[in-house]
N, C-alpha and C. Protein backbone atom coordinates (compact mmCIF):
# COMPACT_ATOMS: atom_id res chain seq x y z
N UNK A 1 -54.78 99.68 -20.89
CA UNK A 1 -54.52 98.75 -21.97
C UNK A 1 -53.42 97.78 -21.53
N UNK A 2 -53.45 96.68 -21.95
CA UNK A 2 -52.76 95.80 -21.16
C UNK A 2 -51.46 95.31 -22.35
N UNK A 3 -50.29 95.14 -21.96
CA UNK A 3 -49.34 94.74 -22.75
C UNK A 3 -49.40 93.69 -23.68
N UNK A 4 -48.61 93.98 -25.12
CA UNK A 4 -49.22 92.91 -25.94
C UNK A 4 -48.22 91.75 -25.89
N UNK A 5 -48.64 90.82 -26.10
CA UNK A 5 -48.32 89.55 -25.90
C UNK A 5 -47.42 89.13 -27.09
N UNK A 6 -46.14 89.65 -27.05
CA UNK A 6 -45.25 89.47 -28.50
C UNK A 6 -44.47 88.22 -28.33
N UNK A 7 -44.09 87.79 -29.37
CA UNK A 7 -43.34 86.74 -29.72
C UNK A 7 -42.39 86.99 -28.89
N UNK A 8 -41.21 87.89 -28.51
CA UNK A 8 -39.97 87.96 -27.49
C UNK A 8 -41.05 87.65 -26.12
N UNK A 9 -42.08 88.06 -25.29
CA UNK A 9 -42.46 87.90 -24.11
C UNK A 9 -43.43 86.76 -24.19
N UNK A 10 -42.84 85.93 -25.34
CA UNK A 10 -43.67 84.55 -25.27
C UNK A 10 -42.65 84.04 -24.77
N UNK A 11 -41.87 83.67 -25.73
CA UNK A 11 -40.56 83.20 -25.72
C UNK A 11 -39.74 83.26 -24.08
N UNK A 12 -39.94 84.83 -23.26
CA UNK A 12 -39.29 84.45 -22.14
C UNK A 12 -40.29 83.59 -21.11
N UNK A 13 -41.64 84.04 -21.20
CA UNK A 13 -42.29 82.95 -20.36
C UNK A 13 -42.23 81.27 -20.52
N UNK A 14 -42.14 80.97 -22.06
CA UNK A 14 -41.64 79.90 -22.06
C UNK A 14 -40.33 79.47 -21.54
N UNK A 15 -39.35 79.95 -21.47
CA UNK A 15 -38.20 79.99 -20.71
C UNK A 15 -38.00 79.59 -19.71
N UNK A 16 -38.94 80.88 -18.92
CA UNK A 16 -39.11 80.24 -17.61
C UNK A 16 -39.99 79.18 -17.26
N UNK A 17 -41.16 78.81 -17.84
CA UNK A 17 -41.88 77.46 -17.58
C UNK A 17 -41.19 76.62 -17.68
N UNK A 18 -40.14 76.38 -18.81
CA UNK A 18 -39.20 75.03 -19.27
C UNK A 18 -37.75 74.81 -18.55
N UNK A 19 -37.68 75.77 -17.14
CA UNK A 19 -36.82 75.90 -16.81
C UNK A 19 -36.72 74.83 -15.39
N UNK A 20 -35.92 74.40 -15.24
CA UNK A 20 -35.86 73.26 -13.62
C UNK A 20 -35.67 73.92 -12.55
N UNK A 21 -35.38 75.27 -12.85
CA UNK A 21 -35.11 76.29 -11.74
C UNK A 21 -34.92 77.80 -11.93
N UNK A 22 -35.04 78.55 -10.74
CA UNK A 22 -35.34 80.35 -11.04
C UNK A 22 -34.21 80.28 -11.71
N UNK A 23 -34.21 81.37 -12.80
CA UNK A 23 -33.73 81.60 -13.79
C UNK A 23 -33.14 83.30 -13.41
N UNK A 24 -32.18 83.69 -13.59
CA UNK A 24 -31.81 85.27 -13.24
C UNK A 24 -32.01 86.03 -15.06
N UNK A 25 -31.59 87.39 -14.93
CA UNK A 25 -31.77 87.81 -16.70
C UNK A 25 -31.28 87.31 -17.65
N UNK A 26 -29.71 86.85 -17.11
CA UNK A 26 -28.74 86.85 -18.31
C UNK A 26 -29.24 85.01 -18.95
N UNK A 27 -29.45 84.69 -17.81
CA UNK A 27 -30.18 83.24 -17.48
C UNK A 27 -31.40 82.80 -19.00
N UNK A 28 -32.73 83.71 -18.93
CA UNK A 28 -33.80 83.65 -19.20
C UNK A 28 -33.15 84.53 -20.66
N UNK A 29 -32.79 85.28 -20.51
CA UNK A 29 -32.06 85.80 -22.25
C UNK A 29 -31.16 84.77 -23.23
N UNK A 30 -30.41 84.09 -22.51
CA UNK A 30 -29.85 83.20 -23.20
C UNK A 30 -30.56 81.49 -22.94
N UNK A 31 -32.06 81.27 -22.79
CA UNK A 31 -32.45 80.44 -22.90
C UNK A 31 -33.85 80.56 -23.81
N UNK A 32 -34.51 81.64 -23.86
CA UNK A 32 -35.66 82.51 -24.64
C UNK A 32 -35.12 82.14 -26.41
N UNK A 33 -35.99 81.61 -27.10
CA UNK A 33 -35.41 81.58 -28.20
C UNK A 33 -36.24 82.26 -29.29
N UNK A 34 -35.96 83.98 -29.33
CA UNK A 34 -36.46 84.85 -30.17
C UNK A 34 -35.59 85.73 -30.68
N UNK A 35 -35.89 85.80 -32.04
CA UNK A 35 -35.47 86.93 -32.54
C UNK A 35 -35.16 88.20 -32.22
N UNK A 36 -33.76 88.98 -31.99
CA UNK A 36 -33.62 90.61 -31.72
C UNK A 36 -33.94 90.45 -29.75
N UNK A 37 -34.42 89.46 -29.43
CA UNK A 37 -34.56 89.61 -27.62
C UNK A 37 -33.15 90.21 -27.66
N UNK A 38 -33.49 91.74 -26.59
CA UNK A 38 -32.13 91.91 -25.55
C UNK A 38 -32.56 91.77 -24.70
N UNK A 39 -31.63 92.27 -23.43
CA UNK A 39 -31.42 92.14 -22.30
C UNK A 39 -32.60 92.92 -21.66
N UNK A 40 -32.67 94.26 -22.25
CA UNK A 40 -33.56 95.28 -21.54
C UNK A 40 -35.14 94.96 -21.56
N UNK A 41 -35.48 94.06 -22.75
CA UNK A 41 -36.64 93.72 -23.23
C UNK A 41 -36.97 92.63 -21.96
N UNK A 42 -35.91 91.85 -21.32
CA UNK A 42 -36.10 90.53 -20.52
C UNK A 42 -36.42 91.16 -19.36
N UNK A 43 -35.19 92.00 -18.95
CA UNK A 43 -35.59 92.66 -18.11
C UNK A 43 -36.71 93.55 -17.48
N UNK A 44 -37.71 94.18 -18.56
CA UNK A 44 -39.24 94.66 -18.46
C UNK A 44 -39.99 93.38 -18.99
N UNK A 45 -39.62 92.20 -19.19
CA UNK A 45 -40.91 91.31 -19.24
C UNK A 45 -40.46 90.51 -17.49
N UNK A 46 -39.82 91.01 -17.16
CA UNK A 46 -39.69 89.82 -16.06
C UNK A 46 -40.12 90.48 -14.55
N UNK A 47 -39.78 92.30 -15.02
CA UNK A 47 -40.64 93.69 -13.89
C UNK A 47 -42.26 93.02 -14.06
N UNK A 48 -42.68 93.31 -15.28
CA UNK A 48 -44.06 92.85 -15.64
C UNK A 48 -44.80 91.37 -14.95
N UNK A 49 -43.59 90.76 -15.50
CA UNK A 49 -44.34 89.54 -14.73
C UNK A 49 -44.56 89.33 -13.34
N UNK A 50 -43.93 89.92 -12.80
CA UNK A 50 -44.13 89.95 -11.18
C UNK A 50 -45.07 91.02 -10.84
N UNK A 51 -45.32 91.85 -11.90
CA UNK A 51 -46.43 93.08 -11.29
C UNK A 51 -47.97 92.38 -11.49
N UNK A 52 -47.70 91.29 -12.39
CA UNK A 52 -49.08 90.58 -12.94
C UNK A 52 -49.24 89.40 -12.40
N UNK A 53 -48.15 88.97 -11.29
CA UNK A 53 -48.38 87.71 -10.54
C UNK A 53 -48.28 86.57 -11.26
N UNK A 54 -47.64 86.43 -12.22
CA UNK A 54 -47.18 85.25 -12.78
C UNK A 54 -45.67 84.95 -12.18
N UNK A 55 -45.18 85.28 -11.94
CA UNK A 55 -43.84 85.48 -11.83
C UNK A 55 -43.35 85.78 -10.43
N UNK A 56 -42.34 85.24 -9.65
CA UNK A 56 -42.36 85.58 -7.97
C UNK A 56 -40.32 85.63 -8.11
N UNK A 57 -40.22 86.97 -7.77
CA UNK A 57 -38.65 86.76 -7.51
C UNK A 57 -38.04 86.04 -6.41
N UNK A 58 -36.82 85.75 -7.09
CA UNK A 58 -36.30 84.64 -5.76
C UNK A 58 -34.99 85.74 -5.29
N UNK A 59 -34.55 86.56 -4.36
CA UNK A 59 -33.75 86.55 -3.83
C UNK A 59 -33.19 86.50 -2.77
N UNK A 60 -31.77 86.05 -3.20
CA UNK A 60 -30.54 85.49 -1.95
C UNK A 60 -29.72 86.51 -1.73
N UNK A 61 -28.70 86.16 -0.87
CA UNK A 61 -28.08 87.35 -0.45
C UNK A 61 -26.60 87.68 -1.15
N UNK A 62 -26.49 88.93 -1.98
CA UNK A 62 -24.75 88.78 -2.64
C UNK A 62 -25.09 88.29 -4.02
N UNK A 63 -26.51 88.53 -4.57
CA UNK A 63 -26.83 87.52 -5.83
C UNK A 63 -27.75 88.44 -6.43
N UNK A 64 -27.92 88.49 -8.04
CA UNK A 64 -28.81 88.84 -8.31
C UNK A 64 -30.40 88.18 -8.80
N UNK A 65 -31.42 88.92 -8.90
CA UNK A 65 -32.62 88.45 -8.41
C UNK A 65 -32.43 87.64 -9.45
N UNK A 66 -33.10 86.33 -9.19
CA UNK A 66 -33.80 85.46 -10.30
C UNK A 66 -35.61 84.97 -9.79
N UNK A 67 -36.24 84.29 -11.42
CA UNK A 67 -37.66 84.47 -11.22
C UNK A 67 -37.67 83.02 -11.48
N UNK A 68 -39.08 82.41 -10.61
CA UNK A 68 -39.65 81.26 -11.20
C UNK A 68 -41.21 81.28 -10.99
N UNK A 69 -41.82 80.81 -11.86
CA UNK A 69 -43.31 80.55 -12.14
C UNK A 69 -44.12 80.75 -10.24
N UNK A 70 -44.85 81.53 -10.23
CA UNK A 70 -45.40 81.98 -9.24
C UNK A 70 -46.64 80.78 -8.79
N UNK A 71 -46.85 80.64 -7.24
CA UNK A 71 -47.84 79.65 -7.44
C UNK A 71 -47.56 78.06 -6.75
N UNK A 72 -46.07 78.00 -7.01
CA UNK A 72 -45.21 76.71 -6.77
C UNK A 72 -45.56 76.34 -5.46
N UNK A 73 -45.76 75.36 -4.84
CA UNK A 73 -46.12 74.59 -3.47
C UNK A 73 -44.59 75.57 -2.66
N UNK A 74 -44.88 74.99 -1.46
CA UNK A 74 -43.68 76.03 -0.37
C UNK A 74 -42.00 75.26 -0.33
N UNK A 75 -41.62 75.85 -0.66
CA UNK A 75 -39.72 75.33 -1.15
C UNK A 75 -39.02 76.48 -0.73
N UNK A 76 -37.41 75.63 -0.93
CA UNK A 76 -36.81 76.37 -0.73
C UNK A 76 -35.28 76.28 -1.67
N UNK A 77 -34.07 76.76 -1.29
CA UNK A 77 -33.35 77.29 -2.73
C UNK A 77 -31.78 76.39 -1.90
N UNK A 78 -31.62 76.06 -3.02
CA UNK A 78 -29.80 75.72 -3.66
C UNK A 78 -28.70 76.26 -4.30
N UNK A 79 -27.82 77.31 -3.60
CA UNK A 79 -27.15 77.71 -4.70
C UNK A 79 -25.19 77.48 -5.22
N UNK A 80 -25.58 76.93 -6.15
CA UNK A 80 -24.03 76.64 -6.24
C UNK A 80 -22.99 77.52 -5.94
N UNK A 81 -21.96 76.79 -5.03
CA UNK A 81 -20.86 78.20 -5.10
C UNK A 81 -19.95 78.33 -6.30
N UNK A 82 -20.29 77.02 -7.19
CA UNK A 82 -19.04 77.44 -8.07
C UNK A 82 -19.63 77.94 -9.49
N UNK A 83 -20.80 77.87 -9.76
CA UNK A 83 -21.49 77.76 -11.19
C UNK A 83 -22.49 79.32 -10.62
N UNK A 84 -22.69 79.32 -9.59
CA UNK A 84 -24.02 80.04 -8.76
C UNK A 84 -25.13 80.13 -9.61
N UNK A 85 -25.41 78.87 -10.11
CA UNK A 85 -26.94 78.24 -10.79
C UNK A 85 -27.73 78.25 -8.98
N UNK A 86 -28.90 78.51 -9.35
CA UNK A 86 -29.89 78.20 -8.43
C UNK A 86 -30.64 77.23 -8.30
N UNK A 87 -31.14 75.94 -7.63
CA UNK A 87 -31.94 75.32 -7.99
C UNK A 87 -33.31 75.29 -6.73
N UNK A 88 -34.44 74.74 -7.11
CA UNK A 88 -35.31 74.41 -5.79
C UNK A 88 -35.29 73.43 -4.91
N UNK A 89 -35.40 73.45 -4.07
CA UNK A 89 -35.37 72.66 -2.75
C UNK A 89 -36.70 72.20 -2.34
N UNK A 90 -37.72 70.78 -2.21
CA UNK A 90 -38.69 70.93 -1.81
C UNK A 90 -38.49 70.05 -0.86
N UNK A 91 -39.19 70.33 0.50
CA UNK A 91 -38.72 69.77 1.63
C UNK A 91 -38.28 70.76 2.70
N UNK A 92 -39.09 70.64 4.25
CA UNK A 92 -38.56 71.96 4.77
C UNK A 92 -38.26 71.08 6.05
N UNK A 93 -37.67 72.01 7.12
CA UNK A 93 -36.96 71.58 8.18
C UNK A 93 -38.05 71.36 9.30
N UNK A 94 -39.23 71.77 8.89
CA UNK A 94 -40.55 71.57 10.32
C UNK A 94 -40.36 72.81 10.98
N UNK A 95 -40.52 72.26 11.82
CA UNK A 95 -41.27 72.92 13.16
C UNK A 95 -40.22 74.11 13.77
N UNK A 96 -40.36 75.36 13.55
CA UNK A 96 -38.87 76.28 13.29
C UNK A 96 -39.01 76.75 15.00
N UNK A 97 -40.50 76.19 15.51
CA UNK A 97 -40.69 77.31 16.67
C UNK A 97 -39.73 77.44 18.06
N UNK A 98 -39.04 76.47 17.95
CA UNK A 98 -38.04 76.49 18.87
C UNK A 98 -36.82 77.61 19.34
N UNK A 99 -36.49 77.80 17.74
CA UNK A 99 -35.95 78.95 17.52
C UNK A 99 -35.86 79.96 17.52
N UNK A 100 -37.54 80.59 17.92
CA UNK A 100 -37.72 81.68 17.61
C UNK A 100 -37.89 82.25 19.23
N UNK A 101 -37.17 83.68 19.07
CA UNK A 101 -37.00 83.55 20.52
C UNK A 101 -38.48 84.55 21.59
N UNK A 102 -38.44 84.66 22.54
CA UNK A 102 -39.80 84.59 23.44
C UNK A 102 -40.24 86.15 23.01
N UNK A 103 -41.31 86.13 22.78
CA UNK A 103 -42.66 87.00 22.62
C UNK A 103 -42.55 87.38 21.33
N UNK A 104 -41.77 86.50 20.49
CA UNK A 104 -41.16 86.99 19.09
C UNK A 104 -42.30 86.36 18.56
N UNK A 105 -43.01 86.88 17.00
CA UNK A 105 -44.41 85.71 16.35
C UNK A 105 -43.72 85.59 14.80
N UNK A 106 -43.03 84.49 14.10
CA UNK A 106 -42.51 84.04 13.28
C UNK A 106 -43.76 83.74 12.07
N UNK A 107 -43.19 84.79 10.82
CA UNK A 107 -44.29 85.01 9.68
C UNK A 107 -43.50 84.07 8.99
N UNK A 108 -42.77 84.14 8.25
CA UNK A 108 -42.18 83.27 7.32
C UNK A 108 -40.66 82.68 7.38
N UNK A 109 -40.34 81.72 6.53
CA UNK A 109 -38.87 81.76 6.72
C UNK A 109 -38.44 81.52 5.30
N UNK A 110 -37.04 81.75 4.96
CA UNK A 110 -36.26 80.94 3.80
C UNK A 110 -35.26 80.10 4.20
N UNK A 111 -34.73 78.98 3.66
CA UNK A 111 -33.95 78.03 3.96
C UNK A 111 -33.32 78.40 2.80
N UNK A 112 -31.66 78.71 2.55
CA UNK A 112 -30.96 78.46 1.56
C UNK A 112 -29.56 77.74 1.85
N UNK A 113 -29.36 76.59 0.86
CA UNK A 113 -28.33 75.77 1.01
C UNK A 113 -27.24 75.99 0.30
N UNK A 114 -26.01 75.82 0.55
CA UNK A 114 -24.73 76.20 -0.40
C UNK A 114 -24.22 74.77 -0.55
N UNK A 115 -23.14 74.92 -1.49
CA UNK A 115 -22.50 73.48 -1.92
C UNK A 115 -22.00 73.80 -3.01
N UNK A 116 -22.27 72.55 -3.98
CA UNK A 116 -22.05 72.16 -5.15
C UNK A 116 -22.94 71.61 -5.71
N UNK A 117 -23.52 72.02 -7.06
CA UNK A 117 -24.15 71.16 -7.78
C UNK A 117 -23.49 69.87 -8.26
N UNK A 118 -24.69 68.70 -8.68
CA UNK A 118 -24.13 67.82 -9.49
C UNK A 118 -23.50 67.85 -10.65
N UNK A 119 -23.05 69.20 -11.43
CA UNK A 119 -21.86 69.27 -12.26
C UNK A 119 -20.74 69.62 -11.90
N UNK A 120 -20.74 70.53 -10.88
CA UNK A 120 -19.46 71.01 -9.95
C UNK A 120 -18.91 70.40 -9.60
N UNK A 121 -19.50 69.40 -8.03
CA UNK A 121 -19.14 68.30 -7.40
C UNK A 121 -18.51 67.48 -7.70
C-alpha cells in the first residue's frame, strides 16, 4: 500500500519544487506551509522521497544532507560560508581527464564552490 498523499507531504513537496535550491530539514519545515508539520514528519517525507525517486540528496562535506527535485540536468553546488544556504551551480569545468591519474577510469565527479552568497557578500 503506498503512502497517502496528506496535506503536510503536499505541502513539503511543494516546498521543495518552489525552492531555488536543495533545501536541508529545518530548511523545507520552515518553508512547507501546513498545519501541525514537525520536524519528524519532514524528515520521513523527505527518507520517502528519495526511496520513490522524486527526490535526490545533495551532500557536502561537514553539512547536513539537503534535497532537490530529482531529474535536474547535471550541476553542481554553492555553499555559503556565512549563511551555509546551498545553491545550484549549472555549468561544469569539462574535460576532468587530465586529472585523473593513469589506469585510474573516472565515474563521476562533484564540483563544490565556497564563498559568499549575494546577501553575505
Amino acid at each position: 500500500m503506498p503512502p497517502r498523499n496528506t496535506s503536510q507531504r503536499r505541502a513539503i513537496r511543494q516546498a521543495i519544487e518552489d525552492a531555488d535550491r536543495p533545501l536541508d530539514a529545518h530548511e523545507v519545515l520552515a518553508a512547507a506551509d501546513a498545519d501541525g508539520l514537525g520536524l519528524a514528519t519532514v524528515y520521513r517525507t523527505l527518507k520517502l522521497g528519495v526511496e520513490e525517486g522524486w527526490l535526490t540528496p545533495v551532500e557536502l562535506p561537514n553539512a547536513p544532507a539537503r534535497y532537490e527535485m530529482a531529474g535536474k540536468q547535471h550541476h553542481h553546488h554553492f555553499e555559503c560560508r556565512s549563511c551555509q544556504k546551498v545553491f545550484e551551480v549549472y555549468g561544469c569545468p569539462g574535460n576532468l581527464t587530465p586529472l585523473i591519474p593513469k589506469g585510474f577510469t573516472l565515474e563521476d565527479h562533484e564540483v563544490i564552490l565556497y564563498g559568499l552568497c549575494d546577501q553575505c557578500g
